[in-house]
N, C-alpha and C. Protein backbone atom coordinates (compact mmCIF):
# COMPACT_ATOMS: atom_id res chain seq x y z
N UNK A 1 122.68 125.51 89.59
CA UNK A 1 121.97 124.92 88.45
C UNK A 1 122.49 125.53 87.15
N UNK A 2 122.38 124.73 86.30
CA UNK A 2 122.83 125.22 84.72
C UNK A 2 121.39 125.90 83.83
N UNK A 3 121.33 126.81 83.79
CA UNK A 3 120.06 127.60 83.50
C UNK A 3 120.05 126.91 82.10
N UNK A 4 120.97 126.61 81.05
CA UNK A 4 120.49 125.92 79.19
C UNK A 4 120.24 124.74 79.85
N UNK A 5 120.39 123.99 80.69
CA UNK A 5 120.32 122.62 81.13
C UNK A 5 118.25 122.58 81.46
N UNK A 6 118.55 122.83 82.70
CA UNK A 6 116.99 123.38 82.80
C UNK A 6 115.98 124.35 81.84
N UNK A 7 116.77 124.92 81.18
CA UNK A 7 115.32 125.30 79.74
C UNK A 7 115.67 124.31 78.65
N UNK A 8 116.29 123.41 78.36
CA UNK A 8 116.21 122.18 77.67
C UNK A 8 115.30 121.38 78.06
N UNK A 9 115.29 120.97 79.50
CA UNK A 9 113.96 119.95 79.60
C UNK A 9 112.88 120.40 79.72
N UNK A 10 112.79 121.60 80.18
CA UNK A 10 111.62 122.26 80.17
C UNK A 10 110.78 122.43 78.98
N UNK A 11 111.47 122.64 77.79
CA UNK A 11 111.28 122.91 76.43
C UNK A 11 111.12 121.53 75.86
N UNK A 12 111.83 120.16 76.43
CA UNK A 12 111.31 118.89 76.32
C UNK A 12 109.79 118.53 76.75
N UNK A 13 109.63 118.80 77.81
CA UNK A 13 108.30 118.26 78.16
C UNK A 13 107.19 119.61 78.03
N UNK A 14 107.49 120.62 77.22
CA UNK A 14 106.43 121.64 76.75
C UNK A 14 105.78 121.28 75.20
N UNK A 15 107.14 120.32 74.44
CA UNK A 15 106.46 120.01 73.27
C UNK A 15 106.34 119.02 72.72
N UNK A 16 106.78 117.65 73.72
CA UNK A 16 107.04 116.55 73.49
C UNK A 16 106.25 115.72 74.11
N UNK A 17 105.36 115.07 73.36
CA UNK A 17 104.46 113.67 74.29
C UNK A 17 104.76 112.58 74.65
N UNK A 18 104.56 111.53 75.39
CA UNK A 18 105.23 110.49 75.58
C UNK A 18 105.82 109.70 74.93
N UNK A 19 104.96 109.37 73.69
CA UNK A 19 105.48 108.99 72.72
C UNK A 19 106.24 109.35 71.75
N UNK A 20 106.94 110.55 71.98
CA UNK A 20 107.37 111.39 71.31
C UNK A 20 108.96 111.17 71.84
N UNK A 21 109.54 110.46 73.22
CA UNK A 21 110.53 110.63 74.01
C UNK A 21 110.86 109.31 73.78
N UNK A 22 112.14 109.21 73.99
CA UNK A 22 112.90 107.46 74.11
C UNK A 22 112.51 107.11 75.79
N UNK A 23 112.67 107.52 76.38
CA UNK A 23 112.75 106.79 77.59
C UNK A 23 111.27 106.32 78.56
N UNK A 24 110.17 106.56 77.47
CA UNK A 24 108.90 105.97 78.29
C UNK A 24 108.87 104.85 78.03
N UNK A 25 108.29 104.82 79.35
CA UNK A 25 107.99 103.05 79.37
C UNK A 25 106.46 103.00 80.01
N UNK A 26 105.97 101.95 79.21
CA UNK A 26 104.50 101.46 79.69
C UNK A 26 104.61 100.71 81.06
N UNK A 27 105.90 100.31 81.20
CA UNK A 27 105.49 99.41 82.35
C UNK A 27 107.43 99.37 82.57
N UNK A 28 107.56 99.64 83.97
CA UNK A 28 108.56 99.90 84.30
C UNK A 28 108.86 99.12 85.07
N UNK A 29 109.06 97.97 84.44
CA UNK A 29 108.91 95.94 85.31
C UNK A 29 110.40 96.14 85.89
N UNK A 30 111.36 96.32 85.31
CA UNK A 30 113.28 96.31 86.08
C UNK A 30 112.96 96.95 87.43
N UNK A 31 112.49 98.07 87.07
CA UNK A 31 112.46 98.65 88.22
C UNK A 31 111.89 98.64 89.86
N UNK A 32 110.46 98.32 89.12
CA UNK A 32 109.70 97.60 89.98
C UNK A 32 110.02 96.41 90.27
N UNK A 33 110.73 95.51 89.73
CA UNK A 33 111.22 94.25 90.29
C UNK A 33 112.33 94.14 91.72
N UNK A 34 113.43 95.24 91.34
CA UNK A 34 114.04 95.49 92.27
C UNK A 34 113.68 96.35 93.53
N UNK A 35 112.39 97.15 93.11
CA UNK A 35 112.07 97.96 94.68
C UNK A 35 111.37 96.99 95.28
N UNK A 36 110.73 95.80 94.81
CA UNK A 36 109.84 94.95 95.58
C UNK A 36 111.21 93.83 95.87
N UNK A 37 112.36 93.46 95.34
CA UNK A 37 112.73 92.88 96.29
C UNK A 37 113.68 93.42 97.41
N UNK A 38 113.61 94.59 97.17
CA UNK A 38 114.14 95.26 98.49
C UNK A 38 113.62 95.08 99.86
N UNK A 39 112.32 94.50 99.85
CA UNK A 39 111.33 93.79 100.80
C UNK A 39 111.17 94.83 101.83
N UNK A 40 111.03 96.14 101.41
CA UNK A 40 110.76 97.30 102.08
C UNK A 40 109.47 97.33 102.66
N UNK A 41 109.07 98.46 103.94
CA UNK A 41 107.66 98.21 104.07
C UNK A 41 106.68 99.03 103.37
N UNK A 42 105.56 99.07 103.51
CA UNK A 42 104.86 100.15 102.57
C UNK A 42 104.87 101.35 102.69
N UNK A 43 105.67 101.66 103.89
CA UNK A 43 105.53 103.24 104.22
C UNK A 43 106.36 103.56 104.12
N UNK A 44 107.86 103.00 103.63
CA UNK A 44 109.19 103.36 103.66
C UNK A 44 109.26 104.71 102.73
N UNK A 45 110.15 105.73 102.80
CA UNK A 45 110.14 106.36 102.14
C UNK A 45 111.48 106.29 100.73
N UNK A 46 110.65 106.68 99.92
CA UNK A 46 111.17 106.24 98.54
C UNK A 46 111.46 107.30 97.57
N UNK A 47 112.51 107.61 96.81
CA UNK A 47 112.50 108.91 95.55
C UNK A 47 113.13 108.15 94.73
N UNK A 48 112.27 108.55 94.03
CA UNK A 48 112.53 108.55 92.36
C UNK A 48 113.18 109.87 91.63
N UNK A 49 114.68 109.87 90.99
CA UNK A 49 115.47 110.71 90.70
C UNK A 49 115.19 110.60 89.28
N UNK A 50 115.13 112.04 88.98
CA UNK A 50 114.62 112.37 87.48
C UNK A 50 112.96 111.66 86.88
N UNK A 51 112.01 111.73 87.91
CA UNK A 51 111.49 110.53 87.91
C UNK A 51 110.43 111.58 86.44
N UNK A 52 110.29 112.67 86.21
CA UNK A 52 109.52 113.12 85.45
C UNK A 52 108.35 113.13 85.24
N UNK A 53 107.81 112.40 83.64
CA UNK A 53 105.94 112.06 83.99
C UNK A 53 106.25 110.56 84.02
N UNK A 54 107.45 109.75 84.65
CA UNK A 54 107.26 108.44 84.28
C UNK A 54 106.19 107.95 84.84
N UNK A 55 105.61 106.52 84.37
CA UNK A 55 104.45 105.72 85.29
C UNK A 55 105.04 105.54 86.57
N UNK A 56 106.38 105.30 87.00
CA UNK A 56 106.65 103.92 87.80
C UNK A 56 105.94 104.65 89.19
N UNK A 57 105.80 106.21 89.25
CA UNK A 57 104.97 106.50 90.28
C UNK A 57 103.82 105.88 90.57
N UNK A 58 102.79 105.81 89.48
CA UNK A 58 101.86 105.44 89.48
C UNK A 58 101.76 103.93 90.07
N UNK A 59 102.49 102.95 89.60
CA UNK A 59 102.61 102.02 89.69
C UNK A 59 103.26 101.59 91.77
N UNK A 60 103.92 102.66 92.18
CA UNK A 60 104.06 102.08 93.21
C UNK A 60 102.97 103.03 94.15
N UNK A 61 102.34 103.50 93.79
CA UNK A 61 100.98 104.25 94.55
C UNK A 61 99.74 103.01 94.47
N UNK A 62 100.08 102.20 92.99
CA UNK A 62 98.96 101.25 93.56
C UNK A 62 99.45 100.18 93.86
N UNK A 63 100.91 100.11 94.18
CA UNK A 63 101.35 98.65 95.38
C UNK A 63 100.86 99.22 96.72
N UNK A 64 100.49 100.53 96.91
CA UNK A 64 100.43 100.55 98.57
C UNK A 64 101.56 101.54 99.08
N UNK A 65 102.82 101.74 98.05
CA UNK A 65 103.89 102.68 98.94
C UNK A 65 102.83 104.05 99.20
N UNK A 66 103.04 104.51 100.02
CA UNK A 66 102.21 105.84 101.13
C UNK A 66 103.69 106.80 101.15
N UNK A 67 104.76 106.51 100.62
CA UNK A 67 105.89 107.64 100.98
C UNK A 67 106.86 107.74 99.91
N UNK A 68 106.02 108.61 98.82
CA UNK A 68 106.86 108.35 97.78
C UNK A 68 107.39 110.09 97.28
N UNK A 69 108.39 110.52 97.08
CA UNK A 69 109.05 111.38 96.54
C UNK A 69 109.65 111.25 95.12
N UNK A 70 108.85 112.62 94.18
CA UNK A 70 109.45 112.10 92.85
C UNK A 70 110.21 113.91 92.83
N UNK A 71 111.72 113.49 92.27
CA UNK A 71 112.04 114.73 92.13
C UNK A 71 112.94 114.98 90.44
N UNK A 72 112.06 116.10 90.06
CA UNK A 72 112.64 116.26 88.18
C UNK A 72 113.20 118.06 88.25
N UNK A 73 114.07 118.20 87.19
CA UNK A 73 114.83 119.10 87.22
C UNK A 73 113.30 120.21 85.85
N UNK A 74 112.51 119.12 85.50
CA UNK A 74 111.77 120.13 85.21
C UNK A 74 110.17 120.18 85.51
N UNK A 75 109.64 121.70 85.73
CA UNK A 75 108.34 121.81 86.30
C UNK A 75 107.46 121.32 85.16
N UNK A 76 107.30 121.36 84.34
CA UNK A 76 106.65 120.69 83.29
C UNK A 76 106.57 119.61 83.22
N UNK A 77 107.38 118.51 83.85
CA UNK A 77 107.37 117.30 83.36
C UNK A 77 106.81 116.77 84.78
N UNK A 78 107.05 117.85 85.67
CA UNK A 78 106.39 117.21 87.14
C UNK A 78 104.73 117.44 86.71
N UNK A 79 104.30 119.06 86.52
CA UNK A 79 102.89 119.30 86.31
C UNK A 79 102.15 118.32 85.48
N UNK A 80 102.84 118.02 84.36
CA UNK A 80 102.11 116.21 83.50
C UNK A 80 101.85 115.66 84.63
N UNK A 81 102.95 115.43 84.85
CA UNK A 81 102.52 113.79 86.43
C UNK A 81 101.41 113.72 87.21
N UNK A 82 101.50 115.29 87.72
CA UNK A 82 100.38 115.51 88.55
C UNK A 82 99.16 115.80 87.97
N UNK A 83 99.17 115.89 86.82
CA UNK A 83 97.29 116.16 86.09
C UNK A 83 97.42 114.89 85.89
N UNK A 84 98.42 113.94 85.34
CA UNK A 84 97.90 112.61 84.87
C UNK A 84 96.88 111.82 86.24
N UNK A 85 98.02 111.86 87.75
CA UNK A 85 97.79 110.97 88.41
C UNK A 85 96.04 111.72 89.49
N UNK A 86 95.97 113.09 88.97
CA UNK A 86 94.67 113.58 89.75
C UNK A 86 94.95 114.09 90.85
N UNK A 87 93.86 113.45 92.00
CA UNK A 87 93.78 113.89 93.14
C UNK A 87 94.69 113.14 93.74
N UNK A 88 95.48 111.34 93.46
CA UNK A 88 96.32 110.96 93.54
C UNK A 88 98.05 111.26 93.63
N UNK A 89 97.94 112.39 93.42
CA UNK A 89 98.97 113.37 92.80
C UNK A 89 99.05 114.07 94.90
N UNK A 90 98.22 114.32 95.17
CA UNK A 90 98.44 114.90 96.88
C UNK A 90 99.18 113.62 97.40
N UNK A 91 99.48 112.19 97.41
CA UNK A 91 99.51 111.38 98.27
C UNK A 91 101.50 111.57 97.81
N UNK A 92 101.73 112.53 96.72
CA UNK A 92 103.32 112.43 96.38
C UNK A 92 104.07 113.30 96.74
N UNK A 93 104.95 113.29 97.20
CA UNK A 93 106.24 114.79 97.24
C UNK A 93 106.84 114.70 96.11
N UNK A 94 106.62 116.56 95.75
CA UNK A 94 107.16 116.59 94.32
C UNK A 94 108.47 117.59 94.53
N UNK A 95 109.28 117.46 94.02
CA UNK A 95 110.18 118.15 94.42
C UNK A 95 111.34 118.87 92.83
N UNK A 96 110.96 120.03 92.15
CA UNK A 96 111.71 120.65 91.59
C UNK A 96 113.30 121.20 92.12
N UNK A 97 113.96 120.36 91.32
CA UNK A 97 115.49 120.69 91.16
C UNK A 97 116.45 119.69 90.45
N UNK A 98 117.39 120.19 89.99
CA UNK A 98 118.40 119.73 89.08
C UNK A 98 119.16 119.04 90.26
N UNK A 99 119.52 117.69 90.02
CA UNK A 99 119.80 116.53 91.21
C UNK A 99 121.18 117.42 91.65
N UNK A 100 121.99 118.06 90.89
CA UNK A 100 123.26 118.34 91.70
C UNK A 100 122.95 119.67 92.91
N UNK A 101 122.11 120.20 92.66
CA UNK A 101 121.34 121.10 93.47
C UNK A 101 120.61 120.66 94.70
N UNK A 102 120.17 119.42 94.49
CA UNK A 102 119.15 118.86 95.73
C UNK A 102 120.00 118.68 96.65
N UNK A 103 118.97 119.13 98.33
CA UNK A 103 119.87 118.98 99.10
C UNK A 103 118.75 118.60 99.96
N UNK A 104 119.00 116.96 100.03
CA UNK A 104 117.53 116.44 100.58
C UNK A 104 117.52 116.83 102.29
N UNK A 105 115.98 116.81 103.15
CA UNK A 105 115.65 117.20 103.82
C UNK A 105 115.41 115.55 104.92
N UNK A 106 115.78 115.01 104.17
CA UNK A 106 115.31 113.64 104.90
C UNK A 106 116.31 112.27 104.57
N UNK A 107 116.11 111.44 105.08
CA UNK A 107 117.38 110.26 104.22
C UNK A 107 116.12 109.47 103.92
N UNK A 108 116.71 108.10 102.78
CA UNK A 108 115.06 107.64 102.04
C UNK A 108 115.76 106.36 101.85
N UNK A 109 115.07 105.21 102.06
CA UNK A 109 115.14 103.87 102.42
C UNK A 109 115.63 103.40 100.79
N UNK A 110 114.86 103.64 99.78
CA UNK A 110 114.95 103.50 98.50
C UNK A 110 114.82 104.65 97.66
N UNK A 111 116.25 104.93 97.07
CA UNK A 111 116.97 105.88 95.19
C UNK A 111 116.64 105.34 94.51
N UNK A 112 116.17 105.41 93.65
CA UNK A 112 115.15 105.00 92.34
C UNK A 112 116.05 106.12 91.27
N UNK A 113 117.07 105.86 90.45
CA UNK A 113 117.46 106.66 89.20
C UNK A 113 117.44 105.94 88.33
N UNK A 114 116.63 106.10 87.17
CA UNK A 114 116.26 105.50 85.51
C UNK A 114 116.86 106.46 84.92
N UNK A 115 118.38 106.62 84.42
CA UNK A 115 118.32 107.29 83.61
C UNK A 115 118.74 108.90 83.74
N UNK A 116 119.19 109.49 84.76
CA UNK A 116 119.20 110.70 85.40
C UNK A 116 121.03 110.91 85.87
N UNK A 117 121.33 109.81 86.40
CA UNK A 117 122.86 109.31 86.37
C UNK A 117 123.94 109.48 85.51
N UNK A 118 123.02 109.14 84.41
CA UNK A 118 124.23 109.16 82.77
C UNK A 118 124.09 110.32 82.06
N UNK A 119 123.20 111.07 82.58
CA UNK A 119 124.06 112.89 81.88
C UNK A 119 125.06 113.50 82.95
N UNK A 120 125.38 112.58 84.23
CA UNK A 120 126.36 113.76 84.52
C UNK A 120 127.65 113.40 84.03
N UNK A 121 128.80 113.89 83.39
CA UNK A 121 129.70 113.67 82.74
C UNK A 121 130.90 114.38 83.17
N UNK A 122 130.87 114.52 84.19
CA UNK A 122 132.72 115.36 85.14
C UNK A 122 132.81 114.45 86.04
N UNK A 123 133.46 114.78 86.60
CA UNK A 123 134.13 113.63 87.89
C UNK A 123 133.66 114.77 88.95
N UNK A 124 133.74 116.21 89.02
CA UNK A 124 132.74 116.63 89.89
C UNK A 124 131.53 116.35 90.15
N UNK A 125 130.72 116.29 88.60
CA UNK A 125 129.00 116.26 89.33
C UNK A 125 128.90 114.81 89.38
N UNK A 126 129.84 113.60 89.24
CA UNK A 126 129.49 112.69 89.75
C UNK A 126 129.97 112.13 90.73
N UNK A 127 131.22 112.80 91.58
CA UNK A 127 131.45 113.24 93.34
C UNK A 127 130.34 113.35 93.76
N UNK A 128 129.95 114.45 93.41
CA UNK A 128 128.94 115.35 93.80
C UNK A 128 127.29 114.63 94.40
N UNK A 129 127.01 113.37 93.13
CA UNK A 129 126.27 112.92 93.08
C UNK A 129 126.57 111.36 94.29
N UNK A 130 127.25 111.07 94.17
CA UNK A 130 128.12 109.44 94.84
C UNK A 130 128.09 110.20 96.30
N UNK A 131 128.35 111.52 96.39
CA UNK A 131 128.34 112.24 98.00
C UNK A 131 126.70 112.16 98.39
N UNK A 132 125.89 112.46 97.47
CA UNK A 132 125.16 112.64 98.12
C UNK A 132 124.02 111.33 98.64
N UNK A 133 124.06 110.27 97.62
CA UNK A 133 123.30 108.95 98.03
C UNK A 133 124.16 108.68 99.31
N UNK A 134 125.52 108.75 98.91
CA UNK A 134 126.23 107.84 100.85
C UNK A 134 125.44 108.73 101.53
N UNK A 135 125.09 109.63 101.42
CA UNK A 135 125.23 110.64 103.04
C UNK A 135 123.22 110.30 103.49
N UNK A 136 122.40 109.93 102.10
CA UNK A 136 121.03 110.24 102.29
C UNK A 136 120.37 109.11 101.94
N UNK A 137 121.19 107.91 101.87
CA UNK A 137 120.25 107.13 101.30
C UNK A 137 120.78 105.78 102.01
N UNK A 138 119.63 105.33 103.12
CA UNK A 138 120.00 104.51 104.05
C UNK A 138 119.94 102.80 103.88
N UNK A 139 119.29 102.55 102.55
CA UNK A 139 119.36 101.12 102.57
C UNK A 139 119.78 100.36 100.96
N UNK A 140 118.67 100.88 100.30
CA UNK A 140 118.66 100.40 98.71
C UNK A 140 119.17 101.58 98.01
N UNK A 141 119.54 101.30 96.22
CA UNK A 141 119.56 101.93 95.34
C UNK A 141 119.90 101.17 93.57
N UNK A 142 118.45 101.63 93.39
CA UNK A 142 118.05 100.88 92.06
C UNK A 142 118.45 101.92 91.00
N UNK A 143 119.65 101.77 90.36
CA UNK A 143 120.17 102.47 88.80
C UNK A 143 120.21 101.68 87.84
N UNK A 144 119.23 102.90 86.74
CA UNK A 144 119.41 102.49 85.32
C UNK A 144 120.37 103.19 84.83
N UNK A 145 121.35 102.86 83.87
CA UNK A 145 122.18 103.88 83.40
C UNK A 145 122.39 103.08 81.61
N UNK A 146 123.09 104.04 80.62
CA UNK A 146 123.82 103.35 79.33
C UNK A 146 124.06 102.36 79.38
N UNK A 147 124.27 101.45 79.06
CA UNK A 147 125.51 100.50 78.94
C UNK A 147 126.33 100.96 77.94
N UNK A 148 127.75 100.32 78.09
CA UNK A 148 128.15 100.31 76.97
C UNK A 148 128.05 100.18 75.65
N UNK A 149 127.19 99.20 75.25
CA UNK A 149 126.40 98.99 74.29
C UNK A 149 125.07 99.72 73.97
N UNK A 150 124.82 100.61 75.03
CA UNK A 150 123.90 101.72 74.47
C UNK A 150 124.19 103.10 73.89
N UNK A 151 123.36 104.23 73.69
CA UNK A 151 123.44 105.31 73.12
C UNK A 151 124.64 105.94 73.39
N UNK A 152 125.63 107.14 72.48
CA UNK A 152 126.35 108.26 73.85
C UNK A 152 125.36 109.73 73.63
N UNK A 153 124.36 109.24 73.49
CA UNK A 153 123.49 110.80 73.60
C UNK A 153 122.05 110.41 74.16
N UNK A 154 121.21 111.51 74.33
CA UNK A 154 119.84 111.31 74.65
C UNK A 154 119.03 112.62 74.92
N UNK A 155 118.36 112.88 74.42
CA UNK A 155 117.73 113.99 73.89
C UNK A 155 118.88 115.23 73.50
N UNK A 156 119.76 114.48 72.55
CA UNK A 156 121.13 115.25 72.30
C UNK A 156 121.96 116.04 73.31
N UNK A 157 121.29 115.53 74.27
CA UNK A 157 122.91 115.90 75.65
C UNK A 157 123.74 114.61 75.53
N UNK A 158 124.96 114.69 75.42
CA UNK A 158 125.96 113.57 75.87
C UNK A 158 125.65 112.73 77.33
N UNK A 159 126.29 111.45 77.46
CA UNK A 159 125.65 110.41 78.19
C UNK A 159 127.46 110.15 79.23
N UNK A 160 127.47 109.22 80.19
CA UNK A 160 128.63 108.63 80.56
C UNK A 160 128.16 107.15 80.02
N UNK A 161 128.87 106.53 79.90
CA UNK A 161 128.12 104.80 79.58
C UNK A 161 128.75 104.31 80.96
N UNK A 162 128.27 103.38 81.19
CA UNK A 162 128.80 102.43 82.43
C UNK A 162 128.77 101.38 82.03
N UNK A 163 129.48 100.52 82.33
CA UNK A 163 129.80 98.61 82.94
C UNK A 163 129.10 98.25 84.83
N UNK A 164 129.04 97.49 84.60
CA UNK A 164 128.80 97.11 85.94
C UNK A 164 129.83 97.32 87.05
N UNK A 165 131.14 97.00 86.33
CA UNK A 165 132.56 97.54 87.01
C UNK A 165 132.69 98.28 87.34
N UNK A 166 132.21 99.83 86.71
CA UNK A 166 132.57 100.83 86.74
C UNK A 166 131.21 101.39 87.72
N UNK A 167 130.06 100.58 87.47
CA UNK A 167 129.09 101.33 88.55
C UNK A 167 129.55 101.17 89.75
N UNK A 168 130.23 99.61 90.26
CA UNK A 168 130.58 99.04 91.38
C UNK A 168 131.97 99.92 91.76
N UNK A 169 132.88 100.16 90.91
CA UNK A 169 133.84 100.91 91.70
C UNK A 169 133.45 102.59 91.87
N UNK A 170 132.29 102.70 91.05
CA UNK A 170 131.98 103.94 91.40
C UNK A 170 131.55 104.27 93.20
N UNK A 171 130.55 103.27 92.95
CA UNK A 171 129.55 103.18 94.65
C UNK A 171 129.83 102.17 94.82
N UNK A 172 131.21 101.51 94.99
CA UNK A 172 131.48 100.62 96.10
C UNK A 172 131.99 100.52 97.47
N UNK A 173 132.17 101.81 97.74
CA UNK A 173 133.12 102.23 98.93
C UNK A 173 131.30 102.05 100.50
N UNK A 174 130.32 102.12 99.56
CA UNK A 174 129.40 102.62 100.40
C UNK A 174 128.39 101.47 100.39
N UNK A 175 128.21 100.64 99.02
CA UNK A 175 127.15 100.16 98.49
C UNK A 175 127.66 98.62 98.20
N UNK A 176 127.06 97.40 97.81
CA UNK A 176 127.24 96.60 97.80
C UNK A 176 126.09 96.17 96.55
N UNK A 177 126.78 95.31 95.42
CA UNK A 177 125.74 94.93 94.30
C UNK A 177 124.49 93.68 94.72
N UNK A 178 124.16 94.06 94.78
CA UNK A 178 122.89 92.45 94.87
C UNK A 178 122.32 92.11 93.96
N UNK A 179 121.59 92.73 93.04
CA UNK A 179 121.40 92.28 91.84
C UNK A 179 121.88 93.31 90.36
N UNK A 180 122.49 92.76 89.59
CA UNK A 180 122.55 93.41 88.20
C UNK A 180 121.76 92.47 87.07
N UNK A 181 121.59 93.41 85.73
CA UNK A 181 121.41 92.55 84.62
C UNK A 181 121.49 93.95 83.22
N UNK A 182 121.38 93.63 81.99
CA UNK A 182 121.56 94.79 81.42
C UNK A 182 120.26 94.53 80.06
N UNK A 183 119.76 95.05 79.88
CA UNK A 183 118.46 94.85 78.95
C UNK A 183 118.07 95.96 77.94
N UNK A 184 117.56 95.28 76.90
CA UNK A 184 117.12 96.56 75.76
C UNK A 184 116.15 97.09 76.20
N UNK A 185 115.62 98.27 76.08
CA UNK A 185 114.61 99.35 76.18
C UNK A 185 113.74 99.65 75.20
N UNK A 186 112.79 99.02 74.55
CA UNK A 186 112.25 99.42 73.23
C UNK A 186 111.38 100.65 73.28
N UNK A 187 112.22 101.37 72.66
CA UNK A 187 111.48 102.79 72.60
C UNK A 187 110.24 102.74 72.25
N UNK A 188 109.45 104.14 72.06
CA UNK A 188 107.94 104.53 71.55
C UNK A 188 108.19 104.49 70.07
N UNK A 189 109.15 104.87 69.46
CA UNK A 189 109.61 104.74 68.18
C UNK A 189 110.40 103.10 67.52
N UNK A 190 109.96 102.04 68.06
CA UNK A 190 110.98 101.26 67.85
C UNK A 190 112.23 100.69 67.46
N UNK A 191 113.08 101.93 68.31
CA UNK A 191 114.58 101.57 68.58
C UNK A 191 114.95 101.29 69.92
N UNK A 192 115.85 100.53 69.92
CA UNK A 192 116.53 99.92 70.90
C UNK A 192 117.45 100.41 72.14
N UNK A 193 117.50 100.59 72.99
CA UNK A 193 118.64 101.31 73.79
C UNK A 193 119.14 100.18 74.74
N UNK A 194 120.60 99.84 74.64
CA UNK A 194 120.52 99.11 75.90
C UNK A 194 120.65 99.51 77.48
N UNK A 195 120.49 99.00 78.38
CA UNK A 195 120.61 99.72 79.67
C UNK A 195 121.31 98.59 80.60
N UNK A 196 122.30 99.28 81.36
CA UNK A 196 123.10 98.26 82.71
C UNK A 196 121.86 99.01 83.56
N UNK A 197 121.20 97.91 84.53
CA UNK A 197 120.90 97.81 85.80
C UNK A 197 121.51 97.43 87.13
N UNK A 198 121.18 98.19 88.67
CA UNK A 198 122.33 97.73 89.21
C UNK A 198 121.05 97.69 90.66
N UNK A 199 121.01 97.34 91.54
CA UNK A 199 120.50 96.85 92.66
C UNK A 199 121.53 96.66 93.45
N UNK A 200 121.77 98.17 94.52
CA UNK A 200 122.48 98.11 95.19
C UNK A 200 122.33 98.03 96.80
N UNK A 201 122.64 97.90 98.04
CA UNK A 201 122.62 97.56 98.73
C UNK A 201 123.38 98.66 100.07
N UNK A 202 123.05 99.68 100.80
CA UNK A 202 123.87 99.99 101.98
C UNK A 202 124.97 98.66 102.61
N UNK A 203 126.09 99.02 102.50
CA UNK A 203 127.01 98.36 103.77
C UNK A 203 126.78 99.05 105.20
């Protein structure tokens, strides 16, 4: 782990409210669109990468998913989650660590990354990262990432941007596209970010 990496977000979600961050969303419809047509069952097990205090937990606790894993590189932004969601908060696996560090314990039907993808910026930690969905992730995988036409920063760390091309030759050796589309993000502050989406598929 990169110790300034991890006291950056930590120091993000110690003084920063939701509305205070670009990347909340009230309603995390892309996302949720694509884990429901993954036509998974309700018990499948599911992680959400970098998932932080986002809602979309919330949101698939009240579709019924029973097997959900959210894992953030910071404890602060997990502890929000879990006072937000209550006693609701037991039905989740929470899992602290910086994604190039995780070394999952299980393989998971559906990867859920909003956003967690486009700070890694070497061709190692994104080996690193492309190694580890082939090896753990047995069916789906729903990424948000830059587009080209979006930011090259975000909470002033540098970003990678992607094309759809470049997601597909990234994870194409393993993965197969089924659905893409690329959409603005209207921040809490009303600015714009655009984002490539990608709905990918195990071969």
């Amino acid at each position: 782990m990169q110790p300034e990496k991890k006291e950056h977000w930590e120091q993000v979600y110690k003084t920063k409210t939701p509305d205070q961050v670009s990347w909340t969303q009230e309603n995390p419809k892309t996302s949720l669109d694509y884990i429901k047509a993954s036509k998974l069952p309700k018990n499948a097990a599911l992680i959400d990468i970098g998932g932080g205090d986002s809602l979309l937990v919330d949101y698939l606790l009240d579709a019924g998913y029973s097997l959900i894993t959210v894992l953030d590189i910071s404890e602060q932004a997990i502890k929000r989650a879990q006072k937000r969601l209550g006693i609701a908060a037991d039905k989740v696996t929470w899992i602290v660590s910086d994604i190039l560090d995780f070394k999952p314990k299980r393989t998971y039907d559906l990867w859920h990354d909003r956003a967690t993808f486009h700070f890694l910026t070497t061709a190692t930690e994104i080996e690193a990262y492309k190694n580890t969905v082939t090896q753990w992730v047995d069916s789906y995988m729903v990424l948000g990432v830059f587009s080209k036409e979006g930011p090259l920063k975000c909470s002033g760390l540098p970003i990678t941007q992607y094309n759809l091309a470049e997601l597909t030759a990234c994870f194409g050796a393993a993965f197969e596209v089924v659905h893409a589309q690329t959409e603005d993000h209207s921040t809490p502050f009303n600015t714009l970010q655009n984002f490539q989406f990608a709905h990918l598929k195990k071969k």
